[in-house]
Protein backbone atom coordinates (compact mmCIF):
# COMPACT_ATOMS: atom_id res chain seq x y z
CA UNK A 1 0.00 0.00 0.00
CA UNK A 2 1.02 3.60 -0.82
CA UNK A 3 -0.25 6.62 0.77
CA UNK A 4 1.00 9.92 -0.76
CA UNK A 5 2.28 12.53 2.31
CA UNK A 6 3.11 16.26 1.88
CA UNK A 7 4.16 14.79 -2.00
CA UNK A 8 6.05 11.40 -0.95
CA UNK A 9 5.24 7.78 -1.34
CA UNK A 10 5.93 5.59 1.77
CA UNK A 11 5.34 2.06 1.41
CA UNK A 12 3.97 -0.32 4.19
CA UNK A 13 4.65 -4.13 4.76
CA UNK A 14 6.00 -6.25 2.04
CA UNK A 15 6.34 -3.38 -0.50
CA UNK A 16 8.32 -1.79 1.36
CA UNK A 17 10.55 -5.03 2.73
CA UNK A 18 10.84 -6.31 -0.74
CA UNK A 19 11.59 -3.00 -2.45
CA UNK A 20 8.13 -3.52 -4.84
CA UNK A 21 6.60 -0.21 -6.02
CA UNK A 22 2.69 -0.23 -6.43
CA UNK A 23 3.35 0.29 -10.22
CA UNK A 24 6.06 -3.74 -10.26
CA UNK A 25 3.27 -5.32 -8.78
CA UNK A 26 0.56 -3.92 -10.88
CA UNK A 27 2.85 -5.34 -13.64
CA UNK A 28 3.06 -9.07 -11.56
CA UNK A 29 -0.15 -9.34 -11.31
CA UNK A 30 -1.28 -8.28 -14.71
CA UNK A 31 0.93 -10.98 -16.37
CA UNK A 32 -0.01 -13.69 -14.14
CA UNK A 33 -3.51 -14.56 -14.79
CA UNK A 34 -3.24 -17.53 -12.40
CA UNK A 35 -2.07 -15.32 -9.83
CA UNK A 36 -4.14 -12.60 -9.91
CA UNK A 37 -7.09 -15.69 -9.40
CA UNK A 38 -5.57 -16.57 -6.14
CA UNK A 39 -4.94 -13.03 -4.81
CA UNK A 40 -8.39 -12.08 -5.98
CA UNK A 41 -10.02 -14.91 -3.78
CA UNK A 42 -7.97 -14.51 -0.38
CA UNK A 43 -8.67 -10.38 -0.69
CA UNK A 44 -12.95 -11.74 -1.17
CA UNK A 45 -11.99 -13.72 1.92
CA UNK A 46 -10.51 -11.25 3.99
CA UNK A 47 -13.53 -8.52 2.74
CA UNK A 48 -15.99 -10.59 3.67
CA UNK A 49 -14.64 -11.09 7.10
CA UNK A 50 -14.26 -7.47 7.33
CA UNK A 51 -17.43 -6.17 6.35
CA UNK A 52 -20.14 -9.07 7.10
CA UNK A 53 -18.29 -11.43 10.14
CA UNK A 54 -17.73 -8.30 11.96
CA UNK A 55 -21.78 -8.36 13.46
CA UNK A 56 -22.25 -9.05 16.86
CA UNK A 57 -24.60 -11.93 15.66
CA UNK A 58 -22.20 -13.88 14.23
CA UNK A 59 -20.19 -15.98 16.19
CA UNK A 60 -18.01 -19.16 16.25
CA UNK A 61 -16.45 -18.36 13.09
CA UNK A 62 -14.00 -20.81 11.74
CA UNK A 63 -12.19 -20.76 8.85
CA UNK A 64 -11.42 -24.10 7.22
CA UNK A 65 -8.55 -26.04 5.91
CA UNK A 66 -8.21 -25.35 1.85
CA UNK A 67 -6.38 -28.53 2.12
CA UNK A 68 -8.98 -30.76 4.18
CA UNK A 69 -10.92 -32.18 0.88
CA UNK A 70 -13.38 -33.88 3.66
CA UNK A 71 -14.93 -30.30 4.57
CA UNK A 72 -15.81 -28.22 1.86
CA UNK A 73 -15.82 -24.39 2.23
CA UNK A 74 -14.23 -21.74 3.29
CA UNK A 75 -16.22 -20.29 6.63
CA UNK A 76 -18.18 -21.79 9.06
CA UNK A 77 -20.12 -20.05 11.67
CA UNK A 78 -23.41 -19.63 13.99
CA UNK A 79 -25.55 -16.69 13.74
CA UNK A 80 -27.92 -15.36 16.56
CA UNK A 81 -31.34 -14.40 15.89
């Protein structure tokens, strides 16, 4: 992530450990179809934690093993009346 200050980028996180500008990864992802699939789903994931698992009327939410082929699905959870 880059947020633009008094006119300068700082980079967060990986970016910034790896030395990736927004602009390199934009490139990544845009020539890795395959790639851009996975990081697509795990940012639905983490959006839909974010903006529906946050109500108080969910709870027990669990989060399943993408490798258990037993259990399909991603969440699991209870939600109160």
């Amino acid at each position: 992530m880059e947020e633009i200050l008094e006119g300068k980028e700082l980079q967060v996180g990986i970016l910034k450990d790896w030395d990736v500008t927004l602009e390199e990864l934009d490139e990544i992802l845009a020539s890795r179809p395959s790639l851009r699939g996975i990081l697509m789903g795990f940012l639905a994931e983490y959006k839909l934690s974010q903006l529906w698992f946050n109500d108080p009327r969910i709870s027990h939410l669990v989060r399943y093993d993408n490798h258990d082929r037993k259990s399909s699905g991603d969440f699991g959870f209870q939600k109160r009346q």
